[in-house]
N, C-alpha and C. Protein backbone atom coordinates (compact mmCIF):
# COMPACT_ATOMS: atom_id res chain seq x y z
N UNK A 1 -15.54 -34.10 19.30
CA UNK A 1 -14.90 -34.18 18.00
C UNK A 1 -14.38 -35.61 17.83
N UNK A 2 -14.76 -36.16 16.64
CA UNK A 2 -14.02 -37.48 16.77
C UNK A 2 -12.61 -36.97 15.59
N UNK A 3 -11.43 -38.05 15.30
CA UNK A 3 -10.36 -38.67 14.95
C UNK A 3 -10.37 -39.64 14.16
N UNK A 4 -9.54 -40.18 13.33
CA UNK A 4 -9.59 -40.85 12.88
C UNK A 4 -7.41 -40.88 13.08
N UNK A 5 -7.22 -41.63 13.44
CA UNK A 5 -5.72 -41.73 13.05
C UNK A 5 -4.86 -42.43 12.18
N UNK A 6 -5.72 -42.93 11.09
CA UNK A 6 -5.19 -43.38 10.04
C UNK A 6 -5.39 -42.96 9.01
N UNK A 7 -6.57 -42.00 9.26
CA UNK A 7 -6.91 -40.78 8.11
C UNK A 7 -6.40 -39.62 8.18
N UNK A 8 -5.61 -39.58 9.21
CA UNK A 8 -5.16 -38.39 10.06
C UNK A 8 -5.98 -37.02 9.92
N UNK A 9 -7.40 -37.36 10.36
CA UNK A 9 -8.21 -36.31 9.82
C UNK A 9 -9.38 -36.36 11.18
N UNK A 10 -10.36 -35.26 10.74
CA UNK A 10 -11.10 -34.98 12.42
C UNK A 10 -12.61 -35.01 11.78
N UNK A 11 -13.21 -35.69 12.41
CA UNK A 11 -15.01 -35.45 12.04
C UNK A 11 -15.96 -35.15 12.75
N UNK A 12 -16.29 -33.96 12.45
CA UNK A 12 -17.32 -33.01 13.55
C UNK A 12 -18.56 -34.17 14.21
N UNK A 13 -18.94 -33.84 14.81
CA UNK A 13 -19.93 -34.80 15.29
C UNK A 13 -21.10 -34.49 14.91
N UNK A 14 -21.50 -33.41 14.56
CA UNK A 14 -22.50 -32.89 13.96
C UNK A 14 -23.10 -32.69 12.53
N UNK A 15 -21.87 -33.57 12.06
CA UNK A 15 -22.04 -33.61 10.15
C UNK A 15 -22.17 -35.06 10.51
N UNK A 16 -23.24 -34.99 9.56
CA UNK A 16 -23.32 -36.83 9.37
C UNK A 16 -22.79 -37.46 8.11
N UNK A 17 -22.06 -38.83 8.61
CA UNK A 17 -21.08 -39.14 7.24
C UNK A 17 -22.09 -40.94 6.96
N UNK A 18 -21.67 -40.66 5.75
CA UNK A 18 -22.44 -42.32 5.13
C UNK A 18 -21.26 -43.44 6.07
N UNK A 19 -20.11 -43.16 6.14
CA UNK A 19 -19.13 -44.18 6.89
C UNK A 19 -18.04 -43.31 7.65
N UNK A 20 -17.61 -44.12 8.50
CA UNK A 20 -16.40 -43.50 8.92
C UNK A 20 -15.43 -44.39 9.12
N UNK A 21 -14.03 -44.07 9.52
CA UNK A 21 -13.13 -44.84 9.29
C UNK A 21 -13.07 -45.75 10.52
N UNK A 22 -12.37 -47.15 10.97
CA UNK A 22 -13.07 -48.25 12.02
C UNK A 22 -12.43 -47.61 12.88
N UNK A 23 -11.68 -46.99 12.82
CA UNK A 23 -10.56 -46.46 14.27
C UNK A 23 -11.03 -45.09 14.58
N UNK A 24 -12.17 -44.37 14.50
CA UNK A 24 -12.64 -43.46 15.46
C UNK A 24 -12.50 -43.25 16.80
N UNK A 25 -11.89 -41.81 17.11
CA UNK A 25 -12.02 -42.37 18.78
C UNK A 25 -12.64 -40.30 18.75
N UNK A 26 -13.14 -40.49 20.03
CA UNK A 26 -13.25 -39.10 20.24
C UNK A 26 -12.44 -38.54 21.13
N UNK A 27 -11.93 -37.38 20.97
CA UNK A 27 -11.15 -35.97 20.98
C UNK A 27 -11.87 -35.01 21.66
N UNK A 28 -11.28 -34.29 22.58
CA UNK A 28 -11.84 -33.00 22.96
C UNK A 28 -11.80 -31.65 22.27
N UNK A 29 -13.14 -30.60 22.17
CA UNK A 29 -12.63 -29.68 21.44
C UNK A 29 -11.43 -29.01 21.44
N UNK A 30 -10.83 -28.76 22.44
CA UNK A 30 -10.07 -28.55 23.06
C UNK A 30 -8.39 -28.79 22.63
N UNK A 31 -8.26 -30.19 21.85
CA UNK A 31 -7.45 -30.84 21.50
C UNK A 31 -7.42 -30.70 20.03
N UNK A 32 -8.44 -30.19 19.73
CA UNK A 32 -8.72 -30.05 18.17
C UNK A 32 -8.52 -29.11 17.86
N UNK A 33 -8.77 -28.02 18.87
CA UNK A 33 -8.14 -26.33 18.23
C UNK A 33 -6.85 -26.07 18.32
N UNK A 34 -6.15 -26.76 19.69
CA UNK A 34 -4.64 -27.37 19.45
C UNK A 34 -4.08 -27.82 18.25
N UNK A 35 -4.76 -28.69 17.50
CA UNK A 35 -4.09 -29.43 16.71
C UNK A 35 -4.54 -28.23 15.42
N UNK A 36 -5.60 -27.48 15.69
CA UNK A 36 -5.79 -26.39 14.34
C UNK A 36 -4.44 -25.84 14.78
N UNK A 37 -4.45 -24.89 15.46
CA UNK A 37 -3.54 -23.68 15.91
C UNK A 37 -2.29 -24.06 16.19
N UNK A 38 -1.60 -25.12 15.84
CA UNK A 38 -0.40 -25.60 16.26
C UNK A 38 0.80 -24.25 14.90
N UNK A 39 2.07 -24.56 15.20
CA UNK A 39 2.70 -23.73 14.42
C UNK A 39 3.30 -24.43 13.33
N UNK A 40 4.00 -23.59 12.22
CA UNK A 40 4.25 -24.36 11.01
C UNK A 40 5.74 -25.02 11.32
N UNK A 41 5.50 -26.28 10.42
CA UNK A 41 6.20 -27.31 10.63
C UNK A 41 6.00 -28.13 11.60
N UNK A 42 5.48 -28.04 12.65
CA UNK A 42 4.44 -28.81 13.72
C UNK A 42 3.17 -29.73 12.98
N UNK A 43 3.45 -30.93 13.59
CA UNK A 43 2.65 -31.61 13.53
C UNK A 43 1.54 -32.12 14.16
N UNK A 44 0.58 -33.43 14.71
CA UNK A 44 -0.21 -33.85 15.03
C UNK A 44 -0.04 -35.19 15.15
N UNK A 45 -0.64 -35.86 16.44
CA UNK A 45 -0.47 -37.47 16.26
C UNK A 45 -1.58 -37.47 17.43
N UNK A 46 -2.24 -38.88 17.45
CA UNK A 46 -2.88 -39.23 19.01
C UNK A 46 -2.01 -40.55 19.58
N UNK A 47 -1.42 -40.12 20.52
CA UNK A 47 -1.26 -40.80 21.95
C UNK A 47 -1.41 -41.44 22.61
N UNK A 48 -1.65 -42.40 23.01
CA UNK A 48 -2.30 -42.81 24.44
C UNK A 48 -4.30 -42.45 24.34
N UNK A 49 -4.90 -41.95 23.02
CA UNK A 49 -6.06 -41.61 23.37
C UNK A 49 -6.22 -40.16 23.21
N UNK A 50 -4.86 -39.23 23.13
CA UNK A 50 -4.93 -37.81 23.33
C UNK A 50 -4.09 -37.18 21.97
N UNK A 51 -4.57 -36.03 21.38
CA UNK A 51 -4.01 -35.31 21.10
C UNK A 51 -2.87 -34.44 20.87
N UNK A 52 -1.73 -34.89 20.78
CA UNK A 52 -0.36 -34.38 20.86
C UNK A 52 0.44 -33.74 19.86
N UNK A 53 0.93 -32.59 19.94
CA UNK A 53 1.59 -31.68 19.32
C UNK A 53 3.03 -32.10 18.88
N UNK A 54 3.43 -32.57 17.73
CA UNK A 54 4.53 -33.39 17.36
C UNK A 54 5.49 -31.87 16.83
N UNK A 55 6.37 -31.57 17.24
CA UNK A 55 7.52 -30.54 17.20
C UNK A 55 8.14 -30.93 15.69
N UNK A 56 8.74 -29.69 14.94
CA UNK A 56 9.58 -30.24 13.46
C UNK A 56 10.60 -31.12 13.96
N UNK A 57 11.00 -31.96 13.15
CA UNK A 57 12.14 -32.78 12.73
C UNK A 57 13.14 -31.88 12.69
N UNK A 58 14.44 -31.71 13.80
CA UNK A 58 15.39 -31.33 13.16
C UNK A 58 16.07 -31.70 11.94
N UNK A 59 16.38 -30.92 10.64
CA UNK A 59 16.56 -31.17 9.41
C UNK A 59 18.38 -31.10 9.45
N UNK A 60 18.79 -31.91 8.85
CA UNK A 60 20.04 -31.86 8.62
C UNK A 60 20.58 -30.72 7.89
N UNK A 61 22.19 -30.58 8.00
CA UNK A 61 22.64 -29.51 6.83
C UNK A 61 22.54 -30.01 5.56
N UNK A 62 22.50 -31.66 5.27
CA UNK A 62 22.52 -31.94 3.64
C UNK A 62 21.05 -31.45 3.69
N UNK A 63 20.34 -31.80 4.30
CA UNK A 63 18.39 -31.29 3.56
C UNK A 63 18.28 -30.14 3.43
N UNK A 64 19.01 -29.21 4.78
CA UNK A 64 18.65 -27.41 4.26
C UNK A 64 19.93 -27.28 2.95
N UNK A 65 20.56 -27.73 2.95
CA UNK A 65 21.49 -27.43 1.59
C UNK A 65 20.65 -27.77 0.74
N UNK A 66 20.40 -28.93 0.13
CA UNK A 66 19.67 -29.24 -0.66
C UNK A 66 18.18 -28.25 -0.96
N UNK A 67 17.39 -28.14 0.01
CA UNK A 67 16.34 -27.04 0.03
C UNK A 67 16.55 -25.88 -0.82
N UNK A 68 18.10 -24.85 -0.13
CA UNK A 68 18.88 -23.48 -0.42
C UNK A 68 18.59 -23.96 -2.19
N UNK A 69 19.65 -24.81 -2.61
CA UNK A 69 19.50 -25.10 -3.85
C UNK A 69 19.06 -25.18 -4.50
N UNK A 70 18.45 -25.42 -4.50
CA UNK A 70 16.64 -25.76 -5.14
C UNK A 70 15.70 -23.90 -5.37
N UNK A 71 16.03 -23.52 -4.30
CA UNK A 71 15.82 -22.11 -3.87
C UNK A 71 16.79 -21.11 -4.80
N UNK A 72 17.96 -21.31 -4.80
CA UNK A 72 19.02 -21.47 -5.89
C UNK A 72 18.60 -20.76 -7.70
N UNK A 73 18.45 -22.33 -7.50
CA UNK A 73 18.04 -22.58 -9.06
C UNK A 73 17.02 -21.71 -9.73
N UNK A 74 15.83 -21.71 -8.54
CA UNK A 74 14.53 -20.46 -8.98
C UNK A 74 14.94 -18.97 -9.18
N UNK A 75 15.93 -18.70 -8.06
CA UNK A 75 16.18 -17.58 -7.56
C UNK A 75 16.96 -16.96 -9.54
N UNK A 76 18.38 -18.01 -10.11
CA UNK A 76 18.70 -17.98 -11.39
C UNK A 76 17.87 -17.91 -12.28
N UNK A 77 16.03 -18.38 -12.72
CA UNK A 77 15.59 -18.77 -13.56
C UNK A 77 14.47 -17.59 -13.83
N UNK A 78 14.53 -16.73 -12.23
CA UNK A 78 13.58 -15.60 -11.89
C UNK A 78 14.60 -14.27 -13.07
N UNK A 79 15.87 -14.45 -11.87
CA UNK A 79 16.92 -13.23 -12.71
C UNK A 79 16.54 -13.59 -14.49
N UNK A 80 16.99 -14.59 -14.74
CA UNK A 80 16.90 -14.80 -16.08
C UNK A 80 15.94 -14.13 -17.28
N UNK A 81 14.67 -14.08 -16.78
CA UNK A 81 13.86 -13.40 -17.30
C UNK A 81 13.76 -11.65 -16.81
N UNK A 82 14.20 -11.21 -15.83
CA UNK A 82 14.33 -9.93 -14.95
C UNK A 82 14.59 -8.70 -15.82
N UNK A 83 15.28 -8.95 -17.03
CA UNK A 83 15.32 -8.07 -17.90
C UNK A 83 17.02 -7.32 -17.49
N UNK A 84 17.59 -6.74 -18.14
CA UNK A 84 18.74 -6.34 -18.27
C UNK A 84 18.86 -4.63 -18.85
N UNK A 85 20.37 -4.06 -18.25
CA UNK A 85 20.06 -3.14 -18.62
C UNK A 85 21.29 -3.10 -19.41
N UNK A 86 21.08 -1.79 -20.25
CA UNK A 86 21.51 -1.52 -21.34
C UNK A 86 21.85 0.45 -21.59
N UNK A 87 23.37 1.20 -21.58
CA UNK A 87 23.29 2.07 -21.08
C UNK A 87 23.30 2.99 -22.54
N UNK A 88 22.51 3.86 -22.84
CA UNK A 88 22.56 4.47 -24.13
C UNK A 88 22.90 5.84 -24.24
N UNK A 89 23.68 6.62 -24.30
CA UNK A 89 23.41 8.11 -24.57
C UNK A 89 23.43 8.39 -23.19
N UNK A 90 24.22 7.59 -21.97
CA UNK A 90 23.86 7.92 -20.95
C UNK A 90 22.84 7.52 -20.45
N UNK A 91 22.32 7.42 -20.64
CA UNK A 91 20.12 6.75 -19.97
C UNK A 91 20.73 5.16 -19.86
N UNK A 92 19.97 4.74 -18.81
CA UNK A 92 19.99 3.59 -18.48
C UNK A 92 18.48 2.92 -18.62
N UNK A 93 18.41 1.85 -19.81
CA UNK A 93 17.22 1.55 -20.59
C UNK A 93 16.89 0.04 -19.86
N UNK A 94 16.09 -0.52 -19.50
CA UNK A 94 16.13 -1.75 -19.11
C UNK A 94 15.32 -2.88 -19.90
N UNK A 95 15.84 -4.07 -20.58
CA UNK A 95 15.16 -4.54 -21.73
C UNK A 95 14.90 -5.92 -21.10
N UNK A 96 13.60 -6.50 -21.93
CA UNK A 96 13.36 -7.68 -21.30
C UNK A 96 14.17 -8.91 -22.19
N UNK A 97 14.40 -9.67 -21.28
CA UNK A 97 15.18 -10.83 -21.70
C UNK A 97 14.16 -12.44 -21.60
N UNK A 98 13.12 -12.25 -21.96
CA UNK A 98 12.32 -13.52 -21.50
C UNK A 98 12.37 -14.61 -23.19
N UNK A 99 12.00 -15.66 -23.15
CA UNK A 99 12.21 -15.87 -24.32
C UNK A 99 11.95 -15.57 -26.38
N UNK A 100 10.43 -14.67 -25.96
CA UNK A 100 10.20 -14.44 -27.00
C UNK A 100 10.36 -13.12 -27.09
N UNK A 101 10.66 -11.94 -26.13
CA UNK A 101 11.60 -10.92 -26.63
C UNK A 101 13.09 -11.32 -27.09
N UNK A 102 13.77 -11.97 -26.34
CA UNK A 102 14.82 -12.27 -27.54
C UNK A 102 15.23 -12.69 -28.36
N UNK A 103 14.11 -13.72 -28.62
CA UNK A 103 13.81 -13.90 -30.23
C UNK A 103 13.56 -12.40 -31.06
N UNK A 104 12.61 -12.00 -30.80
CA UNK A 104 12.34 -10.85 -31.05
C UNK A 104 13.70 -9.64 -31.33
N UNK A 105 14.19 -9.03 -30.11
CA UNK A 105 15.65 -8.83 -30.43
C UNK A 105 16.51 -9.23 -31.71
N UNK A 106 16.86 -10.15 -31.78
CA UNK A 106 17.85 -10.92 -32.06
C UNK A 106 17.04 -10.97 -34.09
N UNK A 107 16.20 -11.57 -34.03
CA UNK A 107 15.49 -11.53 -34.75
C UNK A 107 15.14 -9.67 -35.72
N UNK A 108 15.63 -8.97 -34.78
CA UNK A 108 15.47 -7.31 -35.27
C UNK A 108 16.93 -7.05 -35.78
N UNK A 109 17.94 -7.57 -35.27
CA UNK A 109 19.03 -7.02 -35.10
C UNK A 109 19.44 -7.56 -36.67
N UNK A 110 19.35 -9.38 -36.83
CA UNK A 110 19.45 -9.78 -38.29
C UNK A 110 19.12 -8.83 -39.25
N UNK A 111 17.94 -8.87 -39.39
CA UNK A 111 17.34 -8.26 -40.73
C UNK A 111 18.01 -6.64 -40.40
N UNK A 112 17.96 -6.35 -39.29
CA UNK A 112 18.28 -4.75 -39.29
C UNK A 112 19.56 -4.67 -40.58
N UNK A 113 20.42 -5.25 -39.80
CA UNK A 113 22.02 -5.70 -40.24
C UNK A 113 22.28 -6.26 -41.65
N UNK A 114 20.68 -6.67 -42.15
CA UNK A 114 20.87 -6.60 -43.56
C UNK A 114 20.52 -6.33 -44.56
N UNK A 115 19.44 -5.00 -43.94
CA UNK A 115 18.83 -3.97 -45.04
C UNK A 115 19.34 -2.98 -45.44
N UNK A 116 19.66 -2.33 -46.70
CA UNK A 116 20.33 -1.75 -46.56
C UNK A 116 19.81 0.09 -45.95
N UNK A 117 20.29 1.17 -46.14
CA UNK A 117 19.53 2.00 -44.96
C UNK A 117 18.66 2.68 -46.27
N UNK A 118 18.05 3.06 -47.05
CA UNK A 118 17.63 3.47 -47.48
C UNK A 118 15.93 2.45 -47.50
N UNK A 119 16.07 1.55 -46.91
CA UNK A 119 14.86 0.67 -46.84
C UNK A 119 14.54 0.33 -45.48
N UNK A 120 15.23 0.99 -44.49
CA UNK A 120 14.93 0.70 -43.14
C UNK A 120 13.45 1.58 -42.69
N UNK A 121 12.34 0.74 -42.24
CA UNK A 121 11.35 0.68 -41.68
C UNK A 121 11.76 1.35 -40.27
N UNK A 122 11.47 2.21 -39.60
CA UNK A 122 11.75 3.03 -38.28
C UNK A 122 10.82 2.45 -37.65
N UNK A 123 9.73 1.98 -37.70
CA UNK A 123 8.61 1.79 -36.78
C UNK A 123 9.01 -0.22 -36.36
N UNK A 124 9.39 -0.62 -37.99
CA UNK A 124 9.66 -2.08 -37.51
C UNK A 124 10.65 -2.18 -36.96
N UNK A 125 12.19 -1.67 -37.12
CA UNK A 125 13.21 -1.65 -36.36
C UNK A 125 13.61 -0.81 -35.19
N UNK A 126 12.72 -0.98 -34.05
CA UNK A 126 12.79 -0.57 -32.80
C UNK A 126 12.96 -1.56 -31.77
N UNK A 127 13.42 -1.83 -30.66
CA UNK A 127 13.64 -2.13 -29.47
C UNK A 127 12.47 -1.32 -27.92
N UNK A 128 11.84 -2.16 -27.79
CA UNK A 128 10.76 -1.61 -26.74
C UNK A 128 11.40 -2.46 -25.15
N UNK A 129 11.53 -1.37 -24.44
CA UNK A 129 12.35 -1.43 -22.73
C UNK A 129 11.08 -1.98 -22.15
N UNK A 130 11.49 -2.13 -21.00
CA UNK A 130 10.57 -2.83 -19.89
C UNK A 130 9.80 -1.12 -19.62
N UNK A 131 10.01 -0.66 -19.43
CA UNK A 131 9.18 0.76 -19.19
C UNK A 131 8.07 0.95 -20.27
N UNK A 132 8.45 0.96 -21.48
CA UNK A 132 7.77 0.80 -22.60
C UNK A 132 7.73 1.95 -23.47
N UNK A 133 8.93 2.27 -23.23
CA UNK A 133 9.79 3.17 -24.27
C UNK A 133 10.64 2.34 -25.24
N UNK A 134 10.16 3.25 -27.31
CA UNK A 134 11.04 2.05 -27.39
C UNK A 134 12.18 3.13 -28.55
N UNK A 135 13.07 2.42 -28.54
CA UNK A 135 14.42 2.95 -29.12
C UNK A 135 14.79 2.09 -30.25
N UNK A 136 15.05 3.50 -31.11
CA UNK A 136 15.53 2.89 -32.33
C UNK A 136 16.85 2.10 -32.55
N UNK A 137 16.39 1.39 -33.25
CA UNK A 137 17.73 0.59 -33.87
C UNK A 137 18.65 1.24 -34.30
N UNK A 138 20.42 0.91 -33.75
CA UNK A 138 21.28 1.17 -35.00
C UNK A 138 22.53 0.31 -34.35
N UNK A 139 23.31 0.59 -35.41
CA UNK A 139 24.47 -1.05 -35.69
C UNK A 139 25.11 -0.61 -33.93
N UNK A 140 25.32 0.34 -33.11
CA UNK A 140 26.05 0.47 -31.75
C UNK A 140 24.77 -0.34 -30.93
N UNK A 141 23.55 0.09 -30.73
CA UNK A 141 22.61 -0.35 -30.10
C UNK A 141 22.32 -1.56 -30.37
N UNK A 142 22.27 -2.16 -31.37
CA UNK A 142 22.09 -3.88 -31.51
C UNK A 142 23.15 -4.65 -30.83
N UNK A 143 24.44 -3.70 -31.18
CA UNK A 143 25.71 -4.03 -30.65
C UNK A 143 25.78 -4.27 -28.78
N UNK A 144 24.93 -3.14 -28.16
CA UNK A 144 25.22 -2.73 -26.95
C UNK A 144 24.35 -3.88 -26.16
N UNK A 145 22.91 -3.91 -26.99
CA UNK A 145 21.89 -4.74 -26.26
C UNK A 145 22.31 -6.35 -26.18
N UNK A 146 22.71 -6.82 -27.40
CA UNK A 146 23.21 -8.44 -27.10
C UNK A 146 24.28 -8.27 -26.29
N UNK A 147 25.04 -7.32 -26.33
CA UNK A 147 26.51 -7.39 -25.51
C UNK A 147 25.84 -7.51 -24.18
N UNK A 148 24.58 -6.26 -23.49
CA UNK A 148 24.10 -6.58 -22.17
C UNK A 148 23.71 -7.57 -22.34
N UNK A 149 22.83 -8.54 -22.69
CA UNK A 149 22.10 -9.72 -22.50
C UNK A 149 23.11 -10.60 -22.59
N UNK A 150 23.89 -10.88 -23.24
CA UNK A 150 25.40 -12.03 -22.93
C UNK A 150 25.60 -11.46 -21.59
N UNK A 151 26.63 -10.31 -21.22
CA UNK A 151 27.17 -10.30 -20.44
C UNK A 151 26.13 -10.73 -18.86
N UNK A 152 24.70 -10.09 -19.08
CA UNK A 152 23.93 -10.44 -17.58
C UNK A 152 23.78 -11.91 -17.44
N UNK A 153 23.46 -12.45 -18.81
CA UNK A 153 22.88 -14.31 -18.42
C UNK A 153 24.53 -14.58 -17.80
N UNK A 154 25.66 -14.29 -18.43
CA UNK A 154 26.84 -14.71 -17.76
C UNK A 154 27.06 -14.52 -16.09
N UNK A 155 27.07 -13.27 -16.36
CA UNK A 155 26.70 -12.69 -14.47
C UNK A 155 26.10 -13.88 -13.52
N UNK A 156 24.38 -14.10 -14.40
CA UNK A 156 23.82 -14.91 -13.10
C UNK A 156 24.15 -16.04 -12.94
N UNK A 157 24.86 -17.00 -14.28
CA UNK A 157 25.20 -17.92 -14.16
C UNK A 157 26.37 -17.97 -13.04
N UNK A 158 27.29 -17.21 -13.11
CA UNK A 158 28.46 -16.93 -12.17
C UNK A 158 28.10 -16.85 -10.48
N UNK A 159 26.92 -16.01 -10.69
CA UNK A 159 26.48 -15.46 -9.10
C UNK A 159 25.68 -17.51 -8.78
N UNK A 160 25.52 -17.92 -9.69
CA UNK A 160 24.52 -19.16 -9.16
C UNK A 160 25.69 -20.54 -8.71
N UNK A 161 26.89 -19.86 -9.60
CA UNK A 161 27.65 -21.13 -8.94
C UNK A 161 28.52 -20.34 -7.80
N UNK A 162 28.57 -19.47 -7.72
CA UNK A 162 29.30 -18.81 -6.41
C UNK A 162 28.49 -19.18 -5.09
N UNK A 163 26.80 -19.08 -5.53
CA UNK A 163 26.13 -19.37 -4.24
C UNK A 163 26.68 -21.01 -3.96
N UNK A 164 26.68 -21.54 -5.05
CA UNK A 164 26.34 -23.07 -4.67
C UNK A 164 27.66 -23.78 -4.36
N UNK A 165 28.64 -23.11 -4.42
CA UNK A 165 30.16 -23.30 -3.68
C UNK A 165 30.25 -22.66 -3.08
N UNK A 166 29.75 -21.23 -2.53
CA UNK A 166 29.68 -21.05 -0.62
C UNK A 166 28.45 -21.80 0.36
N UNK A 167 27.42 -22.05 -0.44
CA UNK A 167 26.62 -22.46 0.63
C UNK A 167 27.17 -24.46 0.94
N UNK A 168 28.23 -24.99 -0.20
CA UNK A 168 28.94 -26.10 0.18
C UNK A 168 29.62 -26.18 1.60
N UNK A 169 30.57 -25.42 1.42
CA UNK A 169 31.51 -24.55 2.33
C UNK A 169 30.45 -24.33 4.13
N UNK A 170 29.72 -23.45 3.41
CA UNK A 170 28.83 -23.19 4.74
C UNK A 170 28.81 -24.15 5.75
N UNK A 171 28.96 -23.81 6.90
CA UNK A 171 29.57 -24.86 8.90
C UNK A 171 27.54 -24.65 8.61
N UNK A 172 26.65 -23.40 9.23
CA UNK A 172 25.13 -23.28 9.30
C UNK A 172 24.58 -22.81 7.96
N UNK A 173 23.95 -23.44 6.95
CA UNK A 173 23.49 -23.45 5.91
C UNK A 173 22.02 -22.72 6.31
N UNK A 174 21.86 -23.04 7.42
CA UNK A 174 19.94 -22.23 7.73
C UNK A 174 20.63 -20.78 7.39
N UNK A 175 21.39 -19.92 7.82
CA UNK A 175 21.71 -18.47 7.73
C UNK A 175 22.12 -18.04 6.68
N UNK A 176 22.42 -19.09 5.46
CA UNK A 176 22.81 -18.41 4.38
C UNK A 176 21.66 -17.49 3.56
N UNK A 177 22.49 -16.50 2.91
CA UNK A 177 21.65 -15.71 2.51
C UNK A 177 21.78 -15.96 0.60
N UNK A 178 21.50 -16.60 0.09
CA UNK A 178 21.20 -16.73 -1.38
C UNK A 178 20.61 -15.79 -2.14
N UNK A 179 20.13 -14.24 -1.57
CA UNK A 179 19.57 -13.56 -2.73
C UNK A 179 20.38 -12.15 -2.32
N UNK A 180 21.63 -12.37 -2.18
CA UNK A 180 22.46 -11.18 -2.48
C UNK A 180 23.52 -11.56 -3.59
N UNK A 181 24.33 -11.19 -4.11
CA UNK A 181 25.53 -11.23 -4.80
C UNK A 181 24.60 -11.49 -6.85
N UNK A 182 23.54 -11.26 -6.85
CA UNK A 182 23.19 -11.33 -7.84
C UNK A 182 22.89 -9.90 -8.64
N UNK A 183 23.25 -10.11 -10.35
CA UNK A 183 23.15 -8.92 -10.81
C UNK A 183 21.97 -8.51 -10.83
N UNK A 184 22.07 -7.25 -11.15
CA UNK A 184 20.29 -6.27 -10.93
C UNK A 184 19.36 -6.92 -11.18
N UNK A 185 18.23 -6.63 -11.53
CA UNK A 185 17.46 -6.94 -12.74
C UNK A 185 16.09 -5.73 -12.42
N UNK A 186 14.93 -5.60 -13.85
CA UNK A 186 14.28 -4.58 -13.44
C UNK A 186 13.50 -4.25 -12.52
N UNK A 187 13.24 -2.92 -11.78
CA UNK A 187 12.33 -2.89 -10.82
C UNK A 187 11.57 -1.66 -11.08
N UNK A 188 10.62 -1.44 -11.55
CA UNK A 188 9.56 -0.42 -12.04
C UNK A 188 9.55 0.33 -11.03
N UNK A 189 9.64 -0.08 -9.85
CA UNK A 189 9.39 1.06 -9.02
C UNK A 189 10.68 2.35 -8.63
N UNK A 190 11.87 1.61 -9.27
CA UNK A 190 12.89 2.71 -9.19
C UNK A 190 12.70 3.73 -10.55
């Protein structure tokens, strides 16, 4: 097997190339399935001529903080869209919150709020759940659904700065756990 260590790349000997890079050296197979099968975050370098298994970089607590965070931010932007629930008549309805259902929403609730009832459309003024049941409009339920959707985006915002002032705090930032303390969101399979 040859090497190249400035390409940091391997060229079978048996494929023929129009060029190769000037610093070829050859490698044992041997050294090459090493360097396949090595583990993640492990690296590769040649040596002295040989093949060597370069171990991760211990990462600081600012880089895994920084990482968590970042991890963070997705973890908020996932909830965000997750859909919210909303409790009606007892039943617990779960509605999507992504951006063009709540346009949508919001957009139902207006006009609902300013037709008067003798001209209300039943089929146009409905609310359709993440299940895909959908429920009629009326002035408590328009009421109930923005009230859930304020109150959850508030929630995650809250749960996202709680993570990001304990995982400050945090002595080992690798063990923190960032995907608890957040509100629900839907799961079809319950």
């Amino acid at each position: 097997m040859r090497y190249s260590k400035l390409q940091h790349s391997f060229y079978p000997e048996n494929v023929k190339y129009r060029s190769l890079p000037d610093d070829i050296v050859f490698v044992s197979d041997e050294e090459f399935r090493t360097a396949m099968d090595r583990k993640s975050g492990e690296d590769y370098d040649l040596i002295d001529g040989h093949i060597v298994i370069i171990p991760p970089r211990e990462r600081t607590n600012k880089q895994i903080k920084d990482d968590i965070k970042v991890d963070i931010i997705k973890e908020r932007e996932r909830r965000k869209i997750g859909g919210f629930k909303v409790n009606i008549d007892n039943h617990d309805f779960w509605f999507p919150n992504d951006v063009a259902s709540r346009i949508q929403q919001v957009t139902q609730s207006i006009l609902f709020t300013q037709e008067n009832d003798e001209a209300i459309d039943e089929d146009v003024f409905q609310f359709e759940t993440l299940d895909g049941t959908y429920i009629k409009i009326t002035k408590k339920i328009i009421f109930d659904v923005n009230y859930a959707f304020i109150r959850q985006y508030i929630n995650i915002y809250k749960a996202e700065k709680n993570h990001l002032e304990a995982l400050e705090k945090s002595e080992d930032p690798s063990k923190y756990n960032f995907l608890i303390g957040w509100p629900d969101i839907y799961d079809p399979k319950k």
